[in-house]
N, C-alpha and C. Protein backbone atom coordinates (compact mmCIF):
# COMPACT_ATOMS: atom_id res chain seq x y z
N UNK A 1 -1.77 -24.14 3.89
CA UNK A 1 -1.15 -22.84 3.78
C UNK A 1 -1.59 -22.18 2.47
N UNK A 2 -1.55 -20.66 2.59
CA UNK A 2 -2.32 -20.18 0.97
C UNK A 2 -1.24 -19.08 1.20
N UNK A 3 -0.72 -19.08 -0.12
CA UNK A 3 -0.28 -17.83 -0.47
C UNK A 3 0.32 -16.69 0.13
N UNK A 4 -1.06 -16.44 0.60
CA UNK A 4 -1.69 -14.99 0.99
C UNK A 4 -1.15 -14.75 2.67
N UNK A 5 -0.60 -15.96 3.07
CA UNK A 5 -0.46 -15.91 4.34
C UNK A 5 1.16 -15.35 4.52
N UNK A 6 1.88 -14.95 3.58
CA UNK A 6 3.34 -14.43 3.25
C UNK A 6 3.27 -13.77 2.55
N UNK A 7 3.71 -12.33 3.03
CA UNK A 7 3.66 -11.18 1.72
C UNK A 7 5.16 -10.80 1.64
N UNK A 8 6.02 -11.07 0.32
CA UNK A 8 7.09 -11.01 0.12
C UNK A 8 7.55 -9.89 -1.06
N UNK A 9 8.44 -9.16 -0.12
CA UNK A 9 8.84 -7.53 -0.98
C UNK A 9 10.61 -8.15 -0.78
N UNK A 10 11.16 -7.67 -2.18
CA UNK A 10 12.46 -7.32 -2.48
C UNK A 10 13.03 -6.38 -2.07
N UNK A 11 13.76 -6.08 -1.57
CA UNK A 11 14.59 -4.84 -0.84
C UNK A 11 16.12 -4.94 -1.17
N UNK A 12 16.37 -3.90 -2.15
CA UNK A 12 17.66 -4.64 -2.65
C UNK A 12 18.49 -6.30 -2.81
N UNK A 13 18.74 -6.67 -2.09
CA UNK A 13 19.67 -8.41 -2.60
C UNK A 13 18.70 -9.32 -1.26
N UNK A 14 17.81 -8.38 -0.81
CA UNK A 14 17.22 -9.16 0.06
C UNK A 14 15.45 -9.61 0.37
N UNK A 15 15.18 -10.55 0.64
CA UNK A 15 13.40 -10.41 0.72
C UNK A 15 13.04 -10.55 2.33
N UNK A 16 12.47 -9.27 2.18
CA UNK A 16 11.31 -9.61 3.28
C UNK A 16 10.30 -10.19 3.38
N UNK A 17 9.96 -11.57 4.49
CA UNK A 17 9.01 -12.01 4.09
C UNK A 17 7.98 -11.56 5.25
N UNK A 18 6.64 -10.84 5.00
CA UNK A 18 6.03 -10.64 6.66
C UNK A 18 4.80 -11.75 6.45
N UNK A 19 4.70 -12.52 7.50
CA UNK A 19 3.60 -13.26 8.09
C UNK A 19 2.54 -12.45 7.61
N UNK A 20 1.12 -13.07 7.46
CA UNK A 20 0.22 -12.22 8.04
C UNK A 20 -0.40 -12.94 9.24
N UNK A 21 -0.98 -12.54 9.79
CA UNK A 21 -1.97 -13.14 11.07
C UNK A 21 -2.35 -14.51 10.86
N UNK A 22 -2.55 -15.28 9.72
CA UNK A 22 -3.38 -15.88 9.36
C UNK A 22 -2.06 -17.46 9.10
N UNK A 23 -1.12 -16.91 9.14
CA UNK A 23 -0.09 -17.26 9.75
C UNK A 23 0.06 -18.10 10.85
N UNK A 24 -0.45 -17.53 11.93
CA UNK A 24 -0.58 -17.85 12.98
C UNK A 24 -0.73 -19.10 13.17
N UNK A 25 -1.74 -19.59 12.57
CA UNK A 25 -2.76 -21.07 12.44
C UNK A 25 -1.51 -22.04 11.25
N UNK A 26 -0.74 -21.99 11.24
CA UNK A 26 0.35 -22.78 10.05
C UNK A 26 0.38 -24.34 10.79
N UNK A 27 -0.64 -24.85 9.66
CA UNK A 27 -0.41 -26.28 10.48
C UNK A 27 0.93 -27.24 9.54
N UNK A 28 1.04 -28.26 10.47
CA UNK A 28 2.22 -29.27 10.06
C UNK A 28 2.33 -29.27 8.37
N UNK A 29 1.40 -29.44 7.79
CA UNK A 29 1.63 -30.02 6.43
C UNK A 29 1.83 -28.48 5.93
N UNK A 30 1.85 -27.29 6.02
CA UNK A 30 2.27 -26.14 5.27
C UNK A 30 3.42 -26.04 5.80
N UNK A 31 4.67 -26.64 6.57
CA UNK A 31 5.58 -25.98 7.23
C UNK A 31 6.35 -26.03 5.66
N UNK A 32 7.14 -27.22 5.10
CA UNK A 32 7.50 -27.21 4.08
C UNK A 32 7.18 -26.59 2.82
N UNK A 33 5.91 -26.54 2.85
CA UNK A 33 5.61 -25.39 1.77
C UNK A 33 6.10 -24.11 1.54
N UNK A 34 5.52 -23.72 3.30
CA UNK A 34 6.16 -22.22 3.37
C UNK A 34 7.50 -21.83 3.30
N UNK A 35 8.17 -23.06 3.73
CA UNK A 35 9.70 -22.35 3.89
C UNK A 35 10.12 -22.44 2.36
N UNK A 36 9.70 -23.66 1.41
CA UNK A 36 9.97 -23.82 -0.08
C UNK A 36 9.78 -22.35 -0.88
N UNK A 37 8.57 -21.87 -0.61
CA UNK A 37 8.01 -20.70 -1.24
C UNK A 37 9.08 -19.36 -0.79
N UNK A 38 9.33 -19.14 0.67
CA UNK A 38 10.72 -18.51 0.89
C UNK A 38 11.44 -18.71 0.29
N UNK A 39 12.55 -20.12 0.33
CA UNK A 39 13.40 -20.34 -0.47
C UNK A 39 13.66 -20.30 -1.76
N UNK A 40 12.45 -20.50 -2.45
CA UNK A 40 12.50 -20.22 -3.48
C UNK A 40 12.78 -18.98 -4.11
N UNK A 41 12.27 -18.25 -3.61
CA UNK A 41 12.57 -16.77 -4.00
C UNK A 41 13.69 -16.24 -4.31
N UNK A 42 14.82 -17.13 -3.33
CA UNK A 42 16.16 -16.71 -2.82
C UNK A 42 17.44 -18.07 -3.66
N UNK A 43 16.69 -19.16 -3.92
CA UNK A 43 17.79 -20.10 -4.08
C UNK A 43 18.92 -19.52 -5.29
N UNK A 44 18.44 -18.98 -6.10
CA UNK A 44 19.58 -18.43 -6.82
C UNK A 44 20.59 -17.31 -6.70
N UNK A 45 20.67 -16.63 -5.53
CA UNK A 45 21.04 -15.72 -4.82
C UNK A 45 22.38 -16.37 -4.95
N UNK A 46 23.51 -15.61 -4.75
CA UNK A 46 24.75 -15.82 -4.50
C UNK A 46 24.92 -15.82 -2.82
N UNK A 47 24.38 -14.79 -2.45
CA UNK A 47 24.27 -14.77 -0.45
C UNK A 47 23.01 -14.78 -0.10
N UNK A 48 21.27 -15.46 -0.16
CA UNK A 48 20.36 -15.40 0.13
C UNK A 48 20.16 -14.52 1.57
N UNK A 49 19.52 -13.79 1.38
CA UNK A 49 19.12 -13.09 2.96
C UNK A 49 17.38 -13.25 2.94
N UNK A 50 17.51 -12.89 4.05
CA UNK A 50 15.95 -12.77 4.63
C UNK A 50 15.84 -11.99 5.63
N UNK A 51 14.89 -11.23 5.78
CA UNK A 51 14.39 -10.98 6.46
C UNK A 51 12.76 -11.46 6.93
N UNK A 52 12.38 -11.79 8.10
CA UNK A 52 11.50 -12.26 8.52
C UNK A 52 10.94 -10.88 9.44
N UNK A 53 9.70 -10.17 9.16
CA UNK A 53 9.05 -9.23 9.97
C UNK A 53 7.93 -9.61 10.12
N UNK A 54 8.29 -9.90 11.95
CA UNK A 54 6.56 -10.30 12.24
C UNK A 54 5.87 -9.60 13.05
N UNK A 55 5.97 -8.22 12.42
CA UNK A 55 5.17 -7.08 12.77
C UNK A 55 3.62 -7.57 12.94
N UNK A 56 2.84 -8.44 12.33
CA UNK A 56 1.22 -8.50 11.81
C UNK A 56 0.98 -9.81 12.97
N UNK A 57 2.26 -10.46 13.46
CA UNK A 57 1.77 -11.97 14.28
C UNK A 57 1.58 -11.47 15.94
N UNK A 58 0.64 -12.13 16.35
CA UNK A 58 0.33 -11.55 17.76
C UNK A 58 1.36 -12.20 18.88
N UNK A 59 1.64 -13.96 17.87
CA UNK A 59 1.77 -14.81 18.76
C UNK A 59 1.90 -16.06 17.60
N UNK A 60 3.01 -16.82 17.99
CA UNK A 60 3.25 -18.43 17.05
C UNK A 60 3.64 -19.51 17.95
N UNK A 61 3.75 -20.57 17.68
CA UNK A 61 3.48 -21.60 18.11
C UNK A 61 4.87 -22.75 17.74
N UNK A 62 4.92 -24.13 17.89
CA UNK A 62 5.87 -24.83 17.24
C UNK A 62 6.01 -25.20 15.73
N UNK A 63 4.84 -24.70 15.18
CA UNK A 63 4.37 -25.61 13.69
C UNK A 63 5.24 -23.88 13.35
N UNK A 64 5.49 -22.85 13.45
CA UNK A 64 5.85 -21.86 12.67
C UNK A 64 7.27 -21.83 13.27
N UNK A 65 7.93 -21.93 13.76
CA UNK A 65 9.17 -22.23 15.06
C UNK A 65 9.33 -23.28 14.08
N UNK A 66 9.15 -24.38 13.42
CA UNK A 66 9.43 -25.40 12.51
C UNK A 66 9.70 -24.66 11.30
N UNK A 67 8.60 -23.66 10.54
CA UNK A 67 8.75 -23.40 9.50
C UNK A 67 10.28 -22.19 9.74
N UNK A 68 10.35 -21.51 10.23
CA UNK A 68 11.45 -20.40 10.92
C UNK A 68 13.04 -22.03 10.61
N UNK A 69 13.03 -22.57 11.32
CA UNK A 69 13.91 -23.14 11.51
C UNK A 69 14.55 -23.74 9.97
N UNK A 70 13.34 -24.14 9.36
CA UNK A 70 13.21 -25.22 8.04
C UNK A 70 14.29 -23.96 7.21
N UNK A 71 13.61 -22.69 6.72
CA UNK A 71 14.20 -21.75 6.48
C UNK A 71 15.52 -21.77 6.85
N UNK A 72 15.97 -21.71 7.91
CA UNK A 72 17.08 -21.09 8.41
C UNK A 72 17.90 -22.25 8.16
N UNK A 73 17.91 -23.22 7.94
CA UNK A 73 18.74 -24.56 7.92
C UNK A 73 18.65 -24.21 6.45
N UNK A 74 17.95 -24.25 5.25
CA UNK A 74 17.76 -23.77 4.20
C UNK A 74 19.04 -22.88 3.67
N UNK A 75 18.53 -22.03 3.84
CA UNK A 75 19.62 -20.74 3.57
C UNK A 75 20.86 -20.99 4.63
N UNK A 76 21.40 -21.39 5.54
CA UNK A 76 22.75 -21.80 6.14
C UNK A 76 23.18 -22.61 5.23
N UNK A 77 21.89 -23.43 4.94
CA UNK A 77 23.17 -24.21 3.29
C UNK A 77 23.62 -23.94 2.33
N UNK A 78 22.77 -22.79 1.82
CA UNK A 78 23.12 -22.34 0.86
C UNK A 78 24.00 -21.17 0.73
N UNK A 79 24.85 -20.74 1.95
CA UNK A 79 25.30 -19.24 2.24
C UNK A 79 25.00 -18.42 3.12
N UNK A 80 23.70 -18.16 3.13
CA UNK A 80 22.82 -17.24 3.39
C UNK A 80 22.37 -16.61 5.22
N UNK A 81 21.71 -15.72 5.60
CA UNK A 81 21.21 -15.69 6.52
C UNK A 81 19.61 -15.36 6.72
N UNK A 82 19.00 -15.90 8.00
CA UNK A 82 18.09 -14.83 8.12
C UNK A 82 17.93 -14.31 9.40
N UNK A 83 17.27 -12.82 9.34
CA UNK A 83 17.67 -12.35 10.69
C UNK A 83 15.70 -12.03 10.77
N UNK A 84 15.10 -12.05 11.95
CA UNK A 84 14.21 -11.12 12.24
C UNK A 84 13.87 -9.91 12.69
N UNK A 85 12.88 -9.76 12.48
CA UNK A 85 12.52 -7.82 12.61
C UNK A 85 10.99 -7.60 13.55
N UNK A 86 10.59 -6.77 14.47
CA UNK A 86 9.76 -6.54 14.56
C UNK A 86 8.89 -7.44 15.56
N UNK A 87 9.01 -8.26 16.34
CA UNK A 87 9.41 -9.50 17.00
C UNK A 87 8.53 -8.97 18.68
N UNK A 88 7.36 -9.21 18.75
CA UNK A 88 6.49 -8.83 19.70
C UNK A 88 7.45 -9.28 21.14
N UNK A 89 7.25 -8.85 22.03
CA UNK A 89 7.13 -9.62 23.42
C UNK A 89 7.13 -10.68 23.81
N UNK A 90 6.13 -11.02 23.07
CA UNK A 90 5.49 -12.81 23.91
C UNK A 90 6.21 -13.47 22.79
N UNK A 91 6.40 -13.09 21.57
CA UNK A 91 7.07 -14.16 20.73
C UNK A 91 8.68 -13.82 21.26
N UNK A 92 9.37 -12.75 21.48
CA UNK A 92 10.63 -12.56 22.01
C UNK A 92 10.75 -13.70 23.13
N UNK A 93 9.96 -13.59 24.43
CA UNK A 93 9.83 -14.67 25.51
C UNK A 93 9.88 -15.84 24.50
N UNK A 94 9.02 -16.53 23.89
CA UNK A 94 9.01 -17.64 23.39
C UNK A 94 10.54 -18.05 22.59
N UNK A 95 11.02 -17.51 21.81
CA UNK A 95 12.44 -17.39 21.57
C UNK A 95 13.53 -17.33 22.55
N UNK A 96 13.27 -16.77 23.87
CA UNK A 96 14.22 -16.80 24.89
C UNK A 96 14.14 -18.22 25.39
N UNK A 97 13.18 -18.74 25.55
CA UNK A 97 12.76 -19.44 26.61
C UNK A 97 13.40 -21.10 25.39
N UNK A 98 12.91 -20.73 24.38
CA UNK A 98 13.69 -22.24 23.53
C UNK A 98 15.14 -21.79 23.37
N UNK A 99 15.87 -20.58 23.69
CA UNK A 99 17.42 -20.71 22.83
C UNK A 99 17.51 -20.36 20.98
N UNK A 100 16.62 -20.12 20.82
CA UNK A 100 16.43 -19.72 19.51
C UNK A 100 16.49 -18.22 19.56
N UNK A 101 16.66 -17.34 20.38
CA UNK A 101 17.28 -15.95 20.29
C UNK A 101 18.62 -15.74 20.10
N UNK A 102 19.32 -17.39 20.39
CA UNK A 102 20.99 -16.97 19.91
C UNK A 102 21.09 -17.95 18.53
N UNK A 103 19.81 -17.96 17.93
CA UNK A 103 20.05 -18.51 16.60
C UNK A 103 19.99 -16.94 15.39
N UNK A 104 19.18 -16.37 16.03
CA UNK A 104 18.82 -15.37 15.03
C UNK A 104 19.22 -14.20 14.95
N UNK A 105 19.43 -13.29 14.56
CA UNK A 105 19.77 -11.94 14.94
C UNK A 105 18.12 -11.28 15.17
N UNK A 106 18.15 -10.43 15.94
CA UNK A 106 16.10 -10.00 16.32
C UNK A 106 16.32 -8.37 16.43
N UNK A 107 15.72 -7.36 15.53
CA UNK A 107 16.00 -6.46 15.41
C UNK A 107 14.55 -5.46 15.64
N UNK A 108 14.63 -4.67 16.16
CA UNK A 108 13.70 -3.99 16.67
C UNK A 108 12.44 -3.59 15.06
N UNK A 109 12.82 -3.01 14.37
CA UNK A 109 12.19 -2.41 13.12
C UNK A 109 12.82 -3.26 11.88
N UNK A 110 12.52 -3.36 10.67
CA UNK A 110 12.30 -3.78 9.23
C UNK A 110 14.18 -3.26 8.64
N UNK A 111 13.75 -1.94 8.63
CA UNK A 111 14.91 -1.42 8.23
C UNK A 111 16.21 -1.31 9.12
N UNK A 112 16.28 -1.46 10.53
CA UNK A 112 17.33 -1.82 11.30
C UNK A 112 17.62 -3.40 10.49
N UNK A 113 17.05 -4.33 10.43
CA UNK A 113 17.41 -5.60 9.72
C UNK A 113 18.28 -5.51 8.67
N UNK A 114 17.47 -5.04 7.40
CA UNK A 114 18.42 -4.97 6.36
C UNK A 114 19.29 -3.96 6.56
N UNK A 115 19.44 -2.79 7.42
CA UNK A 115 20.92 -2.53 7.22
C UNK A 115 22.11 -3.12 8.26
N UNK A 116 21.73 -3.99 9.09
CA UNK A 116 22.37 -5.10 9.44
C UNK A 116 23.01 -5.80 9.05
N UNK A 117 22.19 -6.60 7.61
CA UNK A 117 22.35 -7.49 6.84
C UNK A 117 22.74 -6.98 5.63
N UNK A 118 23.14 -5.55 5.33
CA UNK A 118 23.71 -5.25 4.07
C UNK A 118 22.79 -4.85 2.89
N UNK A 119 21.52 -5.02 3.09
CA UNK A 119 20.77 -4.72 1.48
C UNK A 119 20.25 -3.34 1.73
């Protein structure tokens, strides 16, 4: 995993983190990374939020469905939520089809999210 593959903006008490494409390809040994590098951002937060916009992903797989989850178990411990934004078709199906659409809140656009979520 590099970096570059999470571009993370502050939005009032909250971070958006968007995938980029490159994303896509997140093999096993970056799952923990990535969600660390999320979390990190947020662990000192009093209510950590997130937003996750995967406006830029065509399409993900289980190794990112791991990292999503790692996150979300993350921040449930610590308070926090995360909701997604922006959430294609085929990844919506893929979320229906595991039960992971009644884990998340899934919001059409970026800014429907955070004012969902308060920031």
């Amino acid at each position: 995993m590099q970096r570059n593959d999470f571009l993370l903006e502050w939005h009032g008490d909250a971070i958006v983190v968007a995938p980029s494409g490159s994303a896509e390809s997140l093999e096993w040994t970056g799952v923990e990374q990535a969600a660390d590098l999320v979390f990190g951002q947020v662990r000192d937060r009093e209510v950590p939020l997130v937003v996750f916009d995967l406006g830029d992903l065509q399409y993900f797989g289980s190794v990112f469905m791991a990292m999503l989850l790692r996150c979300h178990k993350l921040l449930k411990y610590a308070g926090g939520e995360l909701v997604l934004a922006n959430v294609g078709a085929n990844a919506k199906e893929l979320l229906r089809l595991t039960g992971l659409d009644t884990l998340w809140a899934i919001y059409d656009t970026r800014d429907q999210a955070l004012e969902a979520i308060g920031a």
